[in-house]
N, C-alpha and C. Protein backbone atom coordinates (compact mmCIF):
# COMPACT_ATOMS: atom_id res chain seq x y z
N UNK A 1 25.22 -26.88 -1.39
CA UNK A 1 24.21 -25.87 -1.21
C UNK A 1 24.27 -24.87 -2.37
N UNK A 2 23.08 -24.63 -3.01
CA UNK A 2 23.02 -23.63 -4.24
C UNK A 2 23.50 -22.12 -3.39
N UNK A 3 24.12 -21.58 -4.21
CA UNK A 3 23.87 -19.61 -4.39
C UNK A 3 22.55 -19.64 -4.47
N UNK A 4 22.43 -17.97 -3.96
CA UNK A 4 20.77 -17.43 -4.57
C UNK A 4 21.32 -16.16 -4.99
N UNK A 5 20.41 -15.88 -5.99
CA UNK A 5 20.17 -14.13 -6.81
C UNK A 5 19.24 -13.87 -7.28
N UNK A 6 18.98 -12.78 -7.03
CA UNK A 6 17.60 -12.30 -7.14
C UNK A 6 17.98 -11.23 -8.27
N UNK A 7 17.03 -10.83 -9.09
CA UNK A 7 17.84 -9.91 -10.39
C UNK A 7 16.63 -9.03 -10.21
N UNK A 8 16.64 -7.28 -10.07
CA UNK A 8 15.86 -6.80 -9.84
C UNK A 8 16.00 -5.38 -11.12
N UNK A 9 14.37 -5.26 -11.62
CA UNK A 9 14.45 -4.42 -13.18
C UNK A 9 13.41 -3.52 -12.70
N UNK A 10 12.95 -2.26 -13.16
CA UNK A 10 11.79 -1.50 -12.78
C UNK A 10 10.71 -2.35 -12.87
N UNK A 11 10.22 -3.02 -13.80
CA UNK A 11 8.77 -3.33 -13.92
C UNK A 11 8.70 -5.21 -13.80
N UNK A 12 10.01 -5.72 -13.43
CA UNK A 12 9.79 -7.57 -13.67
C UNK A 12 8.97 -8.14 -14.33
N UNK A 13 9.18 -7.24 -15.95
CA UNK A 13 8.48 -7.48 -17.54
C UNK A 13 9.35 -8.43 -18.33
N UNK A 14 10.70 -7.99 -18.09
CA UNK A 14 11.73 -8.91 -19.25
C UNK A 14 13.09 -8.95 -19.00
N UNK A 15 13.61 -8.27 -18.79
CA UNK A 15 15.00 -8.10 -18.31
C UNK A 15 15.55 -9.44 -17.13
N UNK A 16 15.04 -9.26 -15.62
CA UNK A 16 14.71 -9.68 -14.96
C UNK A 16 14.13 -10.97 -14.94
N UNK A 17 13.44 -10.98 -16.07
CA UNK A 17 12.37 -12.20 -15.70
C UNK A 17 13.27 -13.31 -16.58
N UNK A 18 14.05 -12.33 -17.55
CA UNK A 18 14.64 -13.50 -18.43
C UNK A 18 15.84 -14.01 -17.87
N UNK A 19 16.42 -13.13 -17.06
CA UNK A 19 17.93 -13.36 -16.12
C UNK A 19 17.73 -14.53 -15.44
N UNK A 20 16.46 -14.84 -14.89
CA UNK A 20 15.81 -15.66 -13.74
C UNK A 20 15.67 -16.81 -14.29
N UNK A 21 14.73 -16.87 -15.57
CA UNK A 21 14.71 -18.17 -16.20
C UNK A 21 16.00 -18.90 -16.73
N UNK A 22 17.12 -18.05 -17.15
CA UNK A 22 18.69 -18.43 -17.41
C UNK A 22 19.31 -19.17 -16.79
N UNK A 23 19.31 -18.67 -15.70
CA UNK A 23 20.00 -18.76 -14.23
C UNK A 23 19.75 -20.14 -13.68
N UNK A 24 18.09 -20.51 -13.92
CA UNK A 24 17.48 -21.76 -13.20
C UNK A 24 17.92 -22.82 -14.21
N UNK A 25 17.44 -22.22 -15.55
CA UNK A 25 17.65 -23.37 -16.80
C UNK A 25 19.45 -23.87 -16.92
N UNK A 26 20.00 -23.07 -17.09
CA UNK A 26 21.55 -23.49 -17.15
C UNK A 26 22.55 -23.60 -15.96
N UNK A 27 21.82 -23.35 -15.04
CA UNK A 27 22.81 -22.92 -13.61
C UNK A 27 22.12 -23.97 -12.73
N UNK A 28 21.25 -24.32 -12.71
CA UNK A 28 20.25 -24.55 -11.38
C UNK A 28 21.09 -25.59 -10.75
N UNK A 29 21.81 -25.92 -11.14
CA UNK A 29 22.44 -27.27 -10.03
C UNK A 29 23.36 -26.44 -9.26
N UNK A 30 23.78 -25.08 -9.10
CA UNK A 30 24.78 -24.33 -8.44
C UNK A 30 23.68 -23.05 -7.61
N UNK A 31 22.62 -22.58 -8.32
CA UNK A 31 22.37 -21.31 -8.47
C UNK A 31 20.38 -21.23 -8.64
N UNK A 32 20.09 -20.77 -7.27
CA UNK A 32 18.62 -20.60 -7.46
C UNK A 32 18.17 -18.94 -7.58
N UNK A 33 17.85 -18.75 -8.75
CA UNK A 33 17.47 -17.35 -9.26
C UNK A 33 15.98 -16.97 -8.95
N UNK A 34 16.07 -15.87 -8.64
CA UNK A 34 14.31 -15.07 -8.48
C UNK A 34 14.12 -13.97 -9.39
N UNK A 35 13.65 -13.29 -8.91
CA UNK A 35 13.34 -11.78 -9.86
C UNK A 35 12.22 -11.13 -9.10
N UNK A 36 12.69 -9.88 -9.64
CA UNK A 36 11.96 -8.48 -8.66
C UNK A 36 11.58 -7.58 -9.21
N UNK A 37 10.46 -6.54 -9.04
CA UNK A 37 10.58 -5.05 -9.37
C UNK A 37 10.73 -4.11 -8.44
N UNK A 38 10.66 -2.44 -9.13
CA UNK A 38 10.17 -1.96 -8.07
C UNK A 38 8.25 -1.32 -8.66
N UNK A 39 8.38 -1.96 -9.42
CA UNK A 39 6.50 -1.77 -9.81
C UNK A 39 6.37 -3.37 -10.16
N UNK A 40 4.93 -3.27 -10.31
CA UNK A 40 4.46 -5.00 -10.82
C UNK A 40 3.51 -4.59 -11.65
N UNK A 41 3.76 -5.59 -12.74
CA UNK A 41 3.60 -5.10 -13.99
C UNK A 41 3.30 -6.39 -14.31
N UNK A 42 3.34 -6.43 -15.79
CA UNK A 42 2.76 -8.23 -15.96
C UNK A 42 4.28 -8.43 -16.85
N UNK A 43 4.41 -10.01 -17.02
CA UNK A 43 5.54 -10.50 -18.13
C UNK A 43 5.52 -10.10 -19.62
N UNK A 44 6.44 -9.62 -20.26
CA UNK A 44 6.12 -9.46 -21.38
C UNK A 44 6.20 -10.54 -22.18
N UNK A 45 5.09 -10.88 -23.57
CA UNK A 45 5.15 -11.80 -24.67
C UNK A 45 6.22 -12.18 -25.23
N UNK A 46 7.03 -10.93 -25.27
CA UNK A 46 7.99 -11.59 -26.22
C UNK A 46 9.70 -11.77 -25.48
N UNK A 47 9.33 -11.52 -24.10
CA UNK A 47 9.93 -11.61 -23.02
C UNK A 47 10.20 -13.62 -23.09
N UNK A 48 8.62 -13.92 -22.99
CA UNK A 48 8.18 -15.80 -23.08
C UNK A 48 8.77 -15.61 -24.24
N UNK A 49 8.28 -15.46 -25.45
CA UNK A 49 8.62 -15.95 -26.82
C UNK A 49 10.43 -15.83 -26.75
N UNK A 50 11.00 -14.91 -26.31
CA UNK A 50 12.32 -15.18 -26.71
C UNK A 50 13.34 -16.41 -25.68
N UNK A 51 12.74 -16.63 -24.98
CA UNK A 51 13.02 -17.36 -23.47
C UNK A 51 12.92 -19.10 -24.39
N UNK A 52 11.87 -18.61 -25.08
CA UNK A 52 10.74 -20.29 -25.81
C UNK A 52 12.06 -20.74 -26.66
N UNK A 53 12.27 -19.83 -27.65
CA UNK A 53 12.70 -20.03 -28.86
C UNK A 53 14.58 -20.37 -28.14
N UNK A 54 14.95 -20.15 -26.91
CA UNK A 54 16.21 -21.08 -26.56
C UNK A 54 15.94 -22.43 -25.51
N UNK A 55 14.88 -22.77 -25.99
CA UNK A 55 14.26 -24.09 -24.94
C UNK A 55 13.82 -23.57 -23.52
N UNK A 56 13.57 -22.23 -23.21
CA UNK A 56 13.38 -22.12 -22.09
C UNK A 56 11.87 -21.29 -21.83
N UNK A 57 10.98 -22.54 -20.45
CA UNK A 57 9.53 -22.02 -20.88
C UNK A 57 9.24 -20.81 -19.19
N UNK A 58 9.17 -19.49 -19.18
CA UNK A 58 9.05 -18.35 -17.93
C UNK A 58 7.55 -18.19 -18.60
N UNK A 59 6.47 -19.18 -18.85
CA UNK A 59 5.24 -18.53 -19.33
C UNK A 59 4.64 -18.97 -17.70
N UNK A 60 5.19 -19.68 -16.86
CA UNK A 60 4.70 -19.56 -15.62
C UNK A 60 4.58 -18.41 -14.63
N UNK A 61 5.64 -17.70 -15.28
CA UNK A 61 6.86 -16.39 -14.02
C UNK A 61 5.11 -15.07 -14.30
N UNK A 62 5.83 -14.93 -12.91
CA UNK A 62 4.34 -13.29 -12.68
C UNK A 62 5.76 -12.88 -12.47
N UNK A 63 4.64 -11.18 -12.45
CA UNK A 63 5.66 -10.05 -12.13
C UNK A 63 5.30 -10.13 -10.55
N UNK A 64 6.54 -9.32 -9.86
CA UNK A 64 6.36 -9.24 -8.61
C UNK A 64 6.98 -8.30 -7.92
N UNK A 65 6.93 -7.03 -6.83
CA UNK A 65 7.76 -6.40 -6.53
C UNK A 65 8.88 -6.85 -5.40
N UNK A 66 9.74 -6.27 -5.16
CA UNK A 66 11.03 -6.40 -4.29
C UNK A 66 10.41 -7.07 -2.72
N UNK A 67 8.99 -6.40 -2.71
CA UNK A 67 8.55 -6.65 -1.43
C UNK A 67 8.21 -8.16 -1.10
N UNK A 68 8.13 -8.72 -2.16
CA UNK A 68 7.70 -10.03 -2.00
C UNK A 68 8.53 -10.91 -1.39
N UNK A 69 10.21 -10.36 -1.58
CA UNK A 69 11.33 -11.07 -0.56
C UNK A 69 11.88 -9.89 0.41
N UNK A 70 10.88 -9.32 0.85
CA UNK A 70 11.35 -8.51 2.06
C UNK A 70 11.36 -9.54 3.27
N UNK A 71 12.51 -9.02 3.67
CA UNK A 71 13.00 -10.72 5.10
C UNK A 71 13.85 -11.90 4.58
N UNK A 72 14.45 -11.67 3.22
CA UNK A 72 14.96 -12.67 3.00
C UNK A 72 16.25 -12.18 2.59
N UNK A 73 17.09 -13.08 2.28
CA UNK A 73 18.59 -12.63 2.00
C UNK A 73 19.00 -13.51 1.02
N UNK A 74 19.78 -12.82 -0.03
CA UNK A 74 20.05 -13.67 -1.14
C UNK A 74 21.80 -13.61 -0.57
N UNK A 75 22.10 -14.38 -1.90
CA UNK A 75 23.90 -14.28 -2.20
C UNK A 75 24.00 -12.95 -2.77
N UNK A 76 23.76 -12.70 -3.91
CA UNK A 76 23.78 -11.76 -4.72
C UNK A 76 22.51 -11.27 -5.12
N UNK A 77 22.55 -9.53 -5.50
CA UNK A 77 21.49 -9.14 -6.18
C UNK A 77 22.29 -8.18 -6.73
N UNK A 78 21.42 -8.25 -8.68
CA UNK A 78 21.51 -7.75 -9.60
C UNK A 78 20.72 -6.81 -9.97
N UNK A 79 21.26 -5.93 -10.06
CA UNK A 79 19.77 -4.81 -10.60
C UNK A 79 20.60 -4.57 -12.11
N UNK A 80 19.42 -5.05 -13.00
CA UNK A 80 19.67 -4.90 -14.27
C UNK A 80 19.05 -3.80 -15.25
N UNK A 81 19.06 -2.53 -14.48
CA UNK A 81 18.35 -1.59 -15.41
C UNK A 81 18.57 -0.06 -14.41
N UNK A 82 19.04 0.95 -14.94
CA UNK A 82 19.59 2.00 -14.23
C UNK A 82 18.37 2.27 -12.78
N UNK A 83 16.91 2.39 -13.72
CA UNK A 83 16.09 3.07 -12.96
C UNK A 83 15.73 2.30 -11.57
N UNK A 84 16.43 0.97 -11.68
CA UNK A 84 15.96 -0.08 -10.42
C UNK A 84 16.77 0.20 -9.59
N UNK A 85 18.22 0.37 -9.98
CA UNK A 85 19.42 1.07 -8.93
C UNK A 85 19.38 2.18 -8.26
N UNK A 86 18.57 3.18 -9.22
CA UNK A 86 18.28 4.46 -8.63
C UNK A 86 17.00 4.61 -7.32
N UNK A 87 16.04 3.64 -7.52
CA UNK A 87 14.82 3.89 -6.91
C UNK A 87 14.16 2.44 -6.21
N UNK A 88 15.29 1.20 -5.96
CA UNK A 88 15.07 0.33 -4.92
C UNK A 88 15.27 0.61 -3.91
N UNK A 89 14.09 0.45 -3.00
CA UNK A 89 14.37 1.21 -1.70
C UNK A 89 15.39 0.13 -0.72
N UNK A 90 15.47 -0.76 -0.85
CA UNK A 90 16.73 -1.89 -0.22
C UNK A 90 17.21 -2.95 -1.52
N UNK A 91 18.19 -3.75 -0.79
CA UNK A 91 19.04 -4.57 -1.80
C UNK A 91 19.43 -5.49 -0.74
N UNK A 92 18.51 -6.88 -0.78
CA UNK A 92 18.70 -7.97 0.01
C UNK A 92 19.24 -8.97 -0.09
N UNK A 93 20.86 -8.32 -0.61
CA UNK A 93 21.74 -9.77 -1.10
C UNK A 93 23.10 -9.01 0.06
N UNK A 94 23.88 -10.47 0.13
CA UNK A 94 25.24 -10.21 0.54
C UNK A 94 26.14 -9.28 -0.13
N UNK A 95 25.93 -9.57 -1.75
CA UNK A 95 26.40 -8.71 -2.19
C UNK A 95 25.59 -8.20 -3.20
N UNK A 96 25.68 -6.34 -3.80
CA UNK A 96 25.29 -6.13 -4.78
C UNK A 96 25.46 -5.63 -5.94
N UNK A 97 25.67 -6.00 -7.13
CA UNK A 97 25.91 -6.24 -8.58
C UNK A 97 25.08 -5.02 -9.40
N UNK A 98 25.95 -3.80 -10.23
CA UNK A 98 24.51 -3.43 -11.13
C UNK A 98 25.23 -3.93 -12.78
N UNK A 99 24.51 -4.43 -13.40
CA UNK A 99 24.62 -4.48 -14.96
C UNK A 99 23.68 -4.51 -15.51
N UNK A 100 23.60 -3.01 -16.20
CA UNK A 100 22.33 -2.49 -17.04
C UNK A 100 22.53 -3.69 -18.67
N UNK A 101 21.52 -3.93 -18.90
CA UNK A 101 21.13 -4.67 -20.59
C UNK A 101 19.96 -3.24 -20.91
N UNK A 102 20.52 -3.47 -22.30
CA UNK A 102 19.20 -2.83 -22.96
C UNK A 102 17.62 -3.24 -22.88
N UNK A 103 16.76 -2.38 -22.66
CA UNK A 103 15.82 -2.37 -22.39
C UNK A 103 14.85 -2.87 -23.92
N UNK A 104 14.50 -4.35 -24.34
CA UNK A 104 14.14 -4.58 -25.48
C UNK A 104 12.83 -4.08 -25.81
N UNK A 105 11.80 -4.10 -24.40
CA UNK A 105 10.32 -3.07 -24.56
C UNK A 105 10.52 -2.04 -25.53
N UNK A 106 11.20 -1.01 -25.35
CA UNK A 106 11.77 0.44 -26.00
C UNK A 106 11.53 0.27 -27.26
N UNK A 107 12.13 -0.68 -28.10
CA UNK A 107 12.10 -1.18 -29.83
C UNK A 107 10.48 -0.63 -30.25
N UNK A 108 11.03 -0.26 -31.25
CA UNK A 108 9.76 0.51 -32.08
C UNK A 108 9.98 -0.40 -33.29
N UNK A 109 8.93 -1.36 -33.72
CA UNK A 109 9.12 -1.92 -35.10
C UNK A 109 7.99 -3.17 -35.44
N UNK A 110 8.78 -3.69 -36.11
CA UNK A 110 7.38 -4.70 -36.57
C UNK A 110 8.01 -5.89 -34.99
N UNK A 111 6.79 -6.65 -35.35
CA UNK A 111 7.21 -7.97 -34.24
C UNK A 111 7.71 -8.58 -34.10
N UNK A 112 8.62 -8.78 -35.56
CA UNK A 112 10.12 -9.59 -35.97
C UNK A 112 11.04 -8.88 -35.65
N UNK A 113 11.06 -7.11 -35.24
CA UNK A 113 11.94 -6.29 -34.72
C UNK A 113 12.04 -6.37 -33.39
N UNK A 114 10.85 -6.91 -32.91
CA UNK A 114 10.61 -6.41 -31.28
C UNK A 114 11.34 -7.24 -30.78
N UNK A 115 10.56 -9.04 -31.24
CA UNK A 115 11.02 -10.14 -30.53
C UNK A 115 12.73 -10.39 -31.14
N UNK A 116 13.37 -9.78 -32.33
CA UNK A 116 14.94 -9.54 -32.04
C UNK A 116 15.64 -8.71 -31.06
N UNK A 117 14.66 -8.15 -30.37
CA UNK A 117 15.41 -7.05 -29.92
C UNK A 117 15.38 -7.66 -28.40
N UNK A 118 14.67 -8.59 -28.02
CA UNK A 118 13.91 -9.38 -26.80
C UNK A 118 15.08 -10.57 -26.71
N UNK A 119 15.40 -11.15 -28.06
CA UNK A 119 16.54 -12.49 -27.96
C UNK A 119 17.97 -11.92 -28.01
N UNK A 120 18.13 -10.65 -28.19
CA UNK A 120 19.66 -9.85 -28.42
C UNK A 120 19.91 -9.82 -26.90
N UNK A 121 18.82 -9.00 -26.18
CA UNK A 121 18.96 -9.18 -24.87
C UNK A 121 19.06 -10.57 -24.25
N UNK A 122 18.53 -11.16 -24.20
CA UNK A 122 18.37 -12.59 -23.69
C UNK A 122 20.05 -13.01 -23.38
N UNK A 123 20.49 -13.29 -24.94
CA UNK A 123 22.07 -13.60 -25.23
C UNK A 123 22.95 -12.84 -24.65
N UNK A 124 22.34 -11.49 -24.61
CA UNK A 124 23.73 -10.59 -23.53
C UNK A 124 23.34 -10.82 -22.43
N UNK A 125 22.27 -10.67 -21.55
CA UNK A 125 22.20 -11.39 -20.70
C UNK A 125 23.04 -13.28 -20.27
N UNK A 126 23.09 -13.58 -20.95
CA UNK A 126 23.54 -15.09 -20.99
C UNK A 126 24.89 -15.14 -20.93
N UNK A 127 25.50 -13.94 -21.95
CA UNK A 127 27.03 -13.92 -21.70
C UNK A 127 27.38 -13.57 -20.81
N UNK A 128 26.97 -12.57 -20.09
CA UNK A 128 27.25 -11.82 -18.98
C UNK A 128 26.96 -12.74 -17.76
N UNK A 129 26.21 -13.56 -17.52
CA UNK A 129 25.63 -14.29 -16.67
C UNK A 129 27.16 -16.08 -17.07
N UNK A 130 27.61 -16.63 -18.15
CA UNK A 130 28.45 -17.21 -18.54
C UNK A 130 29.83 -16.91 -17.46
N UNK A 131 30.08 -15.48 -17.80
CA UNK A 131 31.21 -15.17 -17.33
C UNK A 131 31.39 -14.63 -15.92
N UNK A 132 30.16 -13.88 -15.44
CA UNK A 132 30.30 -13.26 -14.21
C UNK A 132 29.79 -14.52 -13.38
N UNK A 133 29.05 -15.51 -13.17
CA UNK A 133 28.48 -16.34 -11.98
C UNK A 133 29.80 -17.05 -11.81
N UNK A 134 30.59 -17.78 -12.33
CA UNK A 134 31.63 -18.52 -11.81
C UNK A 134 32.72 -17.58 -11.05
N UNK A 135 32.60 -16.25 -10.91
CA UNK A 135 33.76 -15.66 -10.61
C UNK A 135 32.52 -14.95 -8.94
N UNK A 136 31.42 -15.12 -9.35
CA UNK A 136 30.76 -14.56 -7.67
C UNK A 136 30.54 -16.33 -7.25
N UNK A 137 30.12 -17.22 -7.61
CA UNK A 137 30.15 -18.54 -6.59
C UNK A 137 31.77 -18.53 -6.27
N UNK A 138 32.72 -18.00 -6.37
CA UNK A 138 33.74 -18.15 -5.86
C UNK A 138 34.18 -17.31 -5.00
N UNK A 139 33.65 -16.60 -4.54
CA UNK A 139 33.27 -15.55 -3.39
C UNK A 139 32.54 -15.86 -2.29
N UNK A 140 31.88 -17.14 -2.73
CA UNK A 140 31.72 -17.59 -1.56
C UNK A 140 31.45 -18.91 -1.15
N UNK A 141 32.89 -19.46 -1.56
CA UNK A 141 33.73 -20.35 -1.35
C UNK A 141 34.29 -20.38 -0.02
N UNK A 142 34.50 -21.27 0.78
CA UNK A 142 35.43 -20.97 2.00
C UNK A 142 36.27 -21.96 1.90
């Protein structure tokens, strides 16, 4: 039986959306990932473009808020961005996780700045996701 995690960001633009596509693409035989906001907002471009450029295609993924899995229960939930920790009104996992990534939207620059700043995240996301999922599927182990 897979884990579930749901990774929840203010707007489920990039952060979030890219945690989700990670999770399914490299994990999915252990680990079924979602994603949340607490606004709905649309995906960002370079959110897809940096997702593309490591073989991985989220040009399907909408944004969506928290409410959309109200009634449901994950394994874990991640809130990956201060303002989602501060202002989710519930957290529908067994357990819950915060690890802020930089926010790559923020980048002020040309589009070769932006979408670096979109794959920097991606990769810390990835490490962090590398090292922390084998140590929570073992939590709930019996």
């Amino acid at each position: 039986m897979k884990h579930t995690i749901l990774f929840i960001c203010t707007h489920n633009s990039a952060r979030s959306q890219m945690a989700e596509g990670l999770v399914n693409h490299y994990f999915g035989d252990r680990w079924e990932a979602k994603s949340a906001g607490t606004e709905k907002t649309v995906v960002k471009p370079f959110a897809i473009q940096a997702m593309a450029e490591a073989g991985i295609d989220i040009s399907h993924h909408t944004s969506k808020t928290i409410e959309a899995f109200k009634g449901q229960q994950f394994d874990v939930v991640v809130t990956v961005c201060d303002s989602a920790k501060e202002s989710c009104p519930f957290f529908p996992g067994k357990k819950v996780v915060h690890q802020s990534f930089v926010d790559p939207s923020n980048v002020v620059g040309t589009d070769e700045e932006k979408l670096a700043a979109f794959c920097r995240t991606r990769d810390e996301i990835k490490a962090w996701l590398d090292k922390q999922l084998p140590v929570l599927a073992k939590e709930f182990e019996v």
